[in-house]
N, C-alpha and C. Protein backbone atom coordinates (compact mmCIF):
# COMPACT_ATOMS: atom_id res chain seq x y z
N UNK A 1 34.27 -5.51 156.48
CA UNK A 1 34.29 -4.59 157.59
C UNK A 1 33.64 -5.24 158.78
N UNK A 2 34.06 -5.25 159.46
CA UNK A 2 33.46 -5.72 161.18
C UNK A 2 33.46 -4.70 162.04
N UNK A 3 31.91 -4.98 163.03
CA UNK A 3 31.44 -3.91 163.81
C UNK A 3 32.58 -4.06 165.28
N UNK A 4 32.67 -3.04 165.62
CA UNK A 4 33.27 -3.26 166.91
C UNK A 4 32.70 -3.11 168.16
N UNK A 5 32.03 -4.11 168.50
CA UNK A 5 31.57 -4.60 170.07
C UNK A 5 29.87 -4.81 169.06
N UNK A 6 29.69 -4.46 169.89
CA UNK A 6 27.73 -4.39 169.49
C UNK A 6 27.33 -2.67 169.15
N UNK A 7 28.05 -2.23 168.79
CA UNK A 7 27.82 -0.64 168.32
C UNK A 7 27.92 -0.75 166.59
N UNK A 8 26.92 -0.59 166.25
CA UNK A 8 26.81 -0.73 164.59
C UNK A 8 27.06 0.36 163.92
N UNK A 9 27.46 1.32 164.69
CA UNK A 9 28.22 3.13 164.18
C UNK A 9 29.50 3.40 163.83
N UNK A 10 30.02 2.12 164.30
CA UNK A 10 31.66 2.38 164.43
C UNK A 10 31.95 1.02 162.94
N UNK A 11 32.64 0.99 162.10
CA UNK A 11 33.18 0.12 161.47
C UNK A 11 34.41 0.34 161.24
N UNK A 12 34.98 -0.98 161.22
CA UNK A 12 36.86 -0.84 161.09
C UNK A 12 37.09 -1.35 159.83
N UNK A 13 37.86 -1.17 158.66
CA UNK A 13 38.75 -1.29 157.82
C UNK A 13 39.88 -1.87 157.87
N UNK A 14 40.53 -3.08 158.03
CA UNK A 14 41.48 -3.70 158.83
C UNK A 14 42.95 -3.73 157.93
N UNK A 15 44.02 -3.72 158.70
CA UNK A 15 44.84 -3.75 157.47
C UNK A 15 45.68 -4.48 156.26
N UNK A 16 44.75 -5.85 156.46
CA UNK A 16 44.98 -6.85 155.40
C UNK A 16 43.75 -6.47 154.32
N UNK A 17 43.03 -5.48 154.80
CA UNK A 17 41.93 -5.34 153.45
C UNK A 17 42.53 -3.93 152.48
N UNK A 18 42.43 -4.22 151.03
CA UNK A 18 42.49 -3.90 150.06
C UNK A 18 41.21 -3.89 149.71
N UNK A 19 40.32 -2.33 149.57
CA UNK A 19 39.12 -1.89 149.01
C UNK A 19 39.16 -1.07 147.48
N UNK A 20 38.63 -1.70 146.86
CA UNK A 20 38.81 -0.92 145.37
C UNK A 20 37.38 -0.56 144.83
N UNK A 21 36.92 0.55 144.72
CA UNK A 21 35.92 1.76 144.77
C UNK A 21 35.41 2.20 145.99
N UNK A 22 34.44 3.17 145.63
CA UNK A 22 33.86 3.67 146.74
C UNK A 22 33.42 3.18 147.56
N UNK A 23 33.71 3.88 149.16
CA UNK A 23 32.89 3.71 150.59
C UNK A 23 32.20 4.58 151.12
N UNK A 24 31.03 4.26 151.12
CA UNK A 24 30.08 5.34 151.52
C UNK A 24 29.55 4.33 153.23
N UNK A 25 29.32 4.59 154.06
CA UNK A 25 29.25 4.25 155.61
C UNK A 25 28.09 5.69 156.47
N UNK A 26 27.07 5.67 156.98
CA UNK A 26 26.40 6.42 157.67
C UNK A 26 27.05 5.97 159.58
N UNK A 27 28.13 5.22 158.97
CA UNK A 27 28.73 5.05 160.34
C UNK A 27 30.27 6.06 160.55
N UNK A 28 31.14 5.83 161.96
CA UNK A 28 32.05 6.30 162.20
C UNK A 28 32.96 5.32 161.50
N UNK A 29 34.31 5.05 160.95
CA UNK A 29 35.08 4.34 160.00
C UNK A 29 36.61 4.60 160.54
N UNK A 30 36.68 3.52 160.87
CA UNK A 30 38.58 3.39 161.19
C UNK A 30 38.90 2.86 160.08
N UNK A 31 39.96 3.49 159.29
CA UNK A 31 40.61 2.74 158.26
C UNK A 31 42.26 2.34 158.13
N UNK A 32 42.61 0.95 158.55
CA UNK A 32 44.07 0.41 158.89
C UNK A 32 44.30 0.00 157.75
N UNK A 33 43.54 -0.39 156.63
CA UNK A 33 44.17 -0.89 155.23
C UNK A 33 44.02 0.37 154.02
N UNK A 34 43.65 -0.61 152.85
CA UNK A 34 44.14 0.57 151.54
C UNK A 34 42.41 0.88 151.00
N UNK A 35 41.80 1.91 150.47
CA UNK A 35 41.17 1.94 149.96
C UNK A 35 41.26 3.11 148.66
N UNK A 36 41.01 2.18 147.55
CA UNK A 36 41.22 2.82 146.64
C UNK A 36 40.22 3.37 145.71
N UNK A 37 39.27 4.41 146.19
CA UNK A 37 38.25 5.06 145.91
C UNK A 37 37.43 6.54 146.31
N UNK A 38 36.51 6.71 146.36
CA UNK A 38 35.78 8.06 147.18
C UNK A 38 35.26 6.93 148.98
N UNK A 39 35.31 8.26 149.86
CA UNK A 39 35.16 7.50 150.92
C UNK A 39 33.84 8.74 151.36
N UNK A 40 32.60 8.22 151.54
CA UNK A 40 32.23 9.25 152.44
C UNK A 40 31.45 8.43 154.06
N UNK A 41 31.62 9.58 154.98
CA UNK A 41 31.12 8.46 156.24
C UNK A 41 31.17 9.56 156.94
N UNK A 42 30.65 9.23 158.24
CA UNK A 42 30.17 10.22 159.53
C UNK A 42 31.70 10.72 159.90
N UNK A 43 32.41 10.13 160.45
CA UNK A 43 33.62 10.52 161.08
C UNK A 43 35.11 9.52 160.62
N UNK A 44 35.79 9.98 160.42
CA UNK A 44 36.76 9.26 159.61
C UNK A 44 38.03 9.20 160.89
N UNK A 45 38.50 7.84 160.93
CA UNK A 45 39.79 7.62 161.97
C UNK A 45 40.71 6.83 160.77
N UNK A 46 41.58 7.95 160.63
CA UNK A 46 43.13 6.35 159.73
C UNK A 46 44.13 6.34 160.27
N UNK A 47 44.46 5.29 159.88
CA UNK A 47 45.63 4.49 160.77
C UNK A 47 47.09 4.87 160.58
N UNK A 48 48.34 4.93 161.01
CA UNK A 48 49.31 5.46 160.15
C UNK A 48 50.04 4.70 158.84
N UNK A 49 49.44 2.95 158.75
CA UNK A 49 50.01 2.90 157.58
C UNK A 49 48.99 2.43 156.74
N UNK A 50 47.82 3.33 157.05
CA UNK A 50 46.67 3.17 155.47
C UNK A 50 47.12 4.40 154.38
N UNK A 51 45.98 4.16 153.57
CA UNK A 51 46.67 4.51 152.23
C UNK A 51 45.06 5.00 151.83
N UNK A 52 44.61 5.78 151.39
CA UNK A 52 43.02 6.12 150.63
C UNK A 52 43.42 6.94 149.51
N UNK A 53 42.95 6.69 148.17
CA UNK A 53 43.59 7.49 146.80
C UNK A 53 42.07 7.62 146.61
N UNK A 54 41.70 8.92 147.06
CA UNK A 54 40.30 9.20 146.23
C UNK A 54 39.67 10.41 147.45
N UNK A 55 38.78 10.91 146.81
CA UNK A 55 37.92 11.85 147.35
C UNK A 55 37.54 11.35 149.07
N UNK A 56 37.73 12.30 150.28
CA UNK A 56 37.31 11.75 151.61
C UNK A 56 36.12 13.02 151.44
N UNK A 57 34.59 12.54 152.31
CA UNK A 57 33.70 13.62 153.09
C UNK A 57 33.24 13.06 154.22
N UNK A 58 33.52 14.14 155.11
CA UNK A 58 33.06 13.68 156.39
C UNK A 58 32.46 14.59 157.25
N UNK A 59 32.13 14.35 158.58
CA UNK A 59 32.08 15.39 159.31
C UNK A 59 33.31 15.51 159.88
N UNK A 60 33.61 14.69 160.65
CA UNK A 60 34.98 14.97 160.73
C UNK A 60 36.01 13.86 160.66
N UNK A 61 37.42 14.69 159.85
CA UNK A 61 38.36 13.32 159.30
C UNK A 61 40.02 13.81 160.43
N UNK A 62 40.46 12.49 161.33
CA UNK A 62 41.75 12.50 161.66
C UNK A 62 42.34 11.76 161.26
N UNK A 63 43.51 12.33 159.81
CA UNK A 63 44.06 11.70 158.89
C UNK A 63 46.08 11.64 159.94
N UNK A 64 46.25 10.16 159.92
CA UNK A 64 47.34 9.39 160.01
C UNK A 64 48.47 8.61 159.16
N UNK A 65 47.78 8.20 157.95
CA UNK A 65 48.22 7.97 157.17
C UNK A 65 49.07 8.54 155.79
N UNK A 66 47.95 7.98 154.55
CA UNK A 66 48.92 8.46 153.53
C UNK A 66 47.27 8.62 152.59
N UNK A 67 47.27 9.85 152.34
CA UNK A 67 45.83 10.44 151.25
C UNK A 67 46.17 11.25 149.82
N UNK A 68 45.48 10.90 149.04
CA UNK A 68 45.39 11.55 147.63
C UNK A 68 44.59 11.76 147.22
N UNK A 69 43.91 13.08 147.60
CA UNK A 69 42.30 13.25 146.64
C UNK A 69 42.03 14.59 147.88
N UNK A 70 40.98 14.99 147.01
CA UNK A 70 40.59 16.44 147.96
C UNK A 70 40.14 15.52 148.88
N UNK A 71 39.79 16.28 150.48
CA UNK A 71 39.17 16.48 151.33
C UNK A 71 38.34 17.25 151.88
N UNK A 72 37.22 17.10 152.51
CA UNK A 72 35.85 18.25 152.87
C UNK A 72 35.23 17.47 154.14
N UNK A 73 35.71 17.96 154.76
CA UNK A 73 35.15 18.37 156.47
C UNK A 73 34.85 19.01 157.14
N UNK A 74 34.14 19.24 158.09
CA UNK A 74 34.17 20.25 159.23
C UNK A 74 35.40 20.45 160.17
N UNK A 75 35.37 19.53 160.58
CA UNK A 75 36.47 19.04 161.49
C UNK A 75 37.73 18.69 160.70
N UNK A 76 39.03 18.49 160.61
CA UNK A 76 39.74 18.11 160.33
C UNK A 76 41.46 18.05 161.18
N UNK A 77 41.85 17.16 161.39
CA UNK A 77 43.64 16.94 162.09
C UNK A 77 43.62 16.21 161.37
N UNK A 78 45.37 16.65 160.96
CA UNK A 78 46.31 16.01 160.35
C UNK A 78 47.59 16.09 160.97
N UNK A 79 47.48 14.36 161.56
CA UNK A 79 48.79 14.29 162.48
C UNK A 79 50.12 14.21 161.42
N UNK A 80 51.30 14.09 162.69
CA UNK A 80 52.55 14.59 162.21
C UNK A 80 52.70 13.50 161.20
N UNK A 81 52.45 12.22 161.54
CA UNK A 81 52.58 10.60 160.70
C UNK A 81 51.99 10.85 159.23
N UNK A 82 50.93 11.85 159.38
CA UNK A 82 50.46 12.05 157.83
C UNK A 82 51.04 12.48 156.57
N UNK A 83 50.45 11.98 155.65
CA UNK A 83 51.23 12.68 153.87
C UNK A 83 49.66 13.05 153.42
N UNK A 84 49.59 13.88 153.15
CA UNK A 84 48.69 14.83 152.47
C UNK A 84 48.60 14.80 151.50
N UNK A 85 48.14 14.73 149.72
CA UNK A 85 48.60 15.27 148.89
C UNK A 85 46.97 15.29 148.14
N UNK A 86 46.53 16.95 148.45
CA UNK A 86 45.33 17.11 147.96
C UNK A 86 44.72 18.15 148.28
N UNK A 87 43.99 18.76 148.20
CA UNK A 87 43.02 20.35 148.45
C UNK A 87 42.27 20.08 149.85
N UNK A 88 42.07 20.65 151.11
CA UNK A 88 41.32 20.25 152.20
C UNK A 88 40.37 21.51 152.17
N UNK A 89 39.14 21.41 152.24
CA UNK A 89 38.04 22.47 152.85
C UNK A 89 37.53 21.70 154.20
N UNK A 90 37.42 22.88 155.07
CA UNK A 90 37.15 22.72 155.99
C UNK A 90 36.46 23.29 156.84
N UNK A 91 36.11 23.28 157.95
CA UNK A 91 35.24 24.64 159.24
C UNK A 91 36.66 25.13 160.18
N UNK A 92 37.06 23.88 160.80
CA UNK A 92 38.16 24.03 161.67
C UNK A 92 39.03 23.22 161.34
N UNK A 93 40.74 23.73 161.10
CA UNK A 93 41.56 22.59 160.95
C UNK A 93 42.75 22.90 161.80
N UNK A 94 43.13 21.44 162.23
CA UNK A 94 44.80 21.52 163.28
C UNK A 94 45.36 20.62 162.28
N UNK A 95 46.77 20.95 162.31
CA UNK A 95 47.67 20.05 161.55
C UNK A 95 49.15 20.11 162.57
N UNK A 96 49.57 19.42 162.79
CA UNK A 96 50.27 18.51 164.05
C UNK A 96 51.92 18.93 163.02
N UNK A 97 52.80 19.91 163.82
CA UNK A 97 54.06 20.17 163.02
C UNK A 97 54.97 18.67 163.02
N UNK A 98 55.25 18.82 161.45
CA UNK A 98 56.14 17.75 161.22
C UNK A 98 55.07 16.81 159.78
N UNK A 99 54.05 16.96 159.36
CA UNK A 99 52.90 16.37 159.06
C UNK A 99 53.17 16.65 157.32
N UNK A 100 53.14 16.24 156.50
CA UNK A 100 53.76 16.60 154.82
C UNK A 100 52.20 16.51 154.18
N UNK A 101 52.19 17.99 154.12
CA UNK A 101 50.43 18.36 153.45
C UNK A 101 51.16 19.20 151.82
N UNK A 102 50.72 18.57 150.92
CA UNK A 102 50.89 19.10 149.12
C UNK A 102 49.69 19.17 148.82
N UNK A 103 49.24 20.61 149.03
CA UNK A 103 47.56 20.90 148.75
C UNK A 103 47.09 22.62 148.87
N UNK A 104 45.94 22.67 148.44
CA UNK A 104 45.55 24.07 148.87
C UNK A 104 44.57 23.81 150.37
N UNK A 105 44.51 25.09 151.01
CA UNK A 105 43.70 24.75 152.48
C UNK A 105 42.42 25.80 152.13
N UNK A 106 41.18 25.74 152.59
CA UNK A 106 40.21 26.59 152.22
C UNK A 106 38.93 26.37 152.97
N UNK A 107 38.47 27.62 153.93
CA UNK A 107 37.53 27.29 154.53
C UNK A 107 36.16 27.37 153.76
N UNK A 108 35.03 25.98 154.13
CA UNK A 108 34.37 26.15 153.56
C UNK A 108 32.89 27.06 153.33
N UNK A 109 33.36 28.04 154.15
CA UNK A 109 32.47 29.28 154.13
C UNK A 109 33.21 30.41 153.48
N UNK A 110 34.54 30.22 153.18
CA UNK A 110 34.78 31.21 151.90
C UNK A 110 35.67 32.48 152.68
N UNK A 111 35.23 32.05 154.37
CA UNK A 111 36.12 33.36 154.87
C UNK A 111 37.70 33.04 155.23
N UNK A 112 37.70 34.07 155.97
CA UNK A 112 39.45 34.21 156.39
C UNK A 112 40.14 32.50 157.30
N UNK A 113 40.93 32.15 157.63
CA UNK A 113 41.49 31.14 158.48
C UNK A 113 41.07 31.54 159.77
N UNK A 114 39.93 31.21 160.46
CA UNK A 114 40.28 31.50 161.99
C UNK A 114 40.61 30.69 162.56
N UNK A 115 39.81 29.25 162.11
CA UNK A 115 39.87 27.99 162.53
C UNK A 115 41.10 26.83 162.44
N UNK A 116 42.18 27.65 161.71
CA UNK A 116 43.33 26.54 161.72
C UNK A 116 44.45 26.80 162.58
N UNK A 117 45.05 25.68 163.28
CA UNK A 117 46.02 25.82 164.52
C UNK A 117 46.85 24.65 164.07
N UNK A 118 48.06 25.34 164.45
CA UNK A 118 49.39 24.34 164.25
C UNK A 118 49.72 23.69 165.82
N UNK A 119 49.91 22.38 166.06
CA UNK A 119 50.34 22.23 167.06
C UNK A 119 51.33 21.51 166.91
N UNK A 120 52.42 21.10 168.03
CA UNK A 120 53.78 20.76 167.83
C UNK A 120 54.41 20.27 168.67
C-alpha cells in the first residue's frame, strides 16, 4: 500500500495487488485491486474493477466495484457500476439506479428507512 502525497490517512490499494486476509487501516483506503478478506478502515473508496470477498466496516463505504460479505456503515453509496451481494447495515444509505445489490438492507438502530435515497 502507498501513501498518497505526504498524508498518512489516505492509503491506496492498487490494482495489480492481490490481498489475501484481513485489512484493518485507521486510515481512509482506496481499493483498485482484489482483496480477499475482512476489511475494516475509517472510510472506504473502491474502484469499479476491484473485487473484496469478505466482511467491510467503516464509517463510511462508496462501493464501485464488485463485494461479497455483509457490510456496516454509517454512511454508505452504492454506485450504479456496483454488484452487491451481501446484508448492508447502515445510518444513511443512497444507492445510484442501475446498481445490482443481492442482500438484506437494515438500519443500524433498528428503526424505519428514513435514511435511504435512490438516485438516478
Amino acid at each position: 500500500m502507498a501513501n498518497r502525497g505526504t498524508d498518512p490517512s489516505f492509503s491506496v490499494l492498487g490494482a495489480d495487488i492481490v490481498l489475501r486476509g484481513s485489512l484493518h487501516a485507521d486510515a481512509d483506503l482506496h481499493v483498485d485491486g482484489t482483496i480477499e478478506g475482512d476489511v475494516v478502515c475509517k472510510a472506504l473508496v473502491q474502484g469499479e474493477g476491484s473485487t473484496i470477498t469478505g466482511s467491510i466496516t467503516a464509517d463510511s463505504v462508496r462501493l464501485s466495484g464488485t463485494t461479497q460479505g455483509p457490510i456496516e456503515a454509517a454512511h454508505v453509496v452504492i454506485l450504479k457500476s456496483a454488484m452487491v451481494r451481501g446484508d448492508v447495515r447502515y445510518d444513511a444509505l443512497t444507492i445510484e439506479q442501475g446498481a445490482h445489490v443481492d442482500g438484506h438492507f437494515a438500519r443500524r438502530d433498528g428503526a424505519a428507512s428514513p435514511g435511504l435515497a435512490l438516485i438516478g
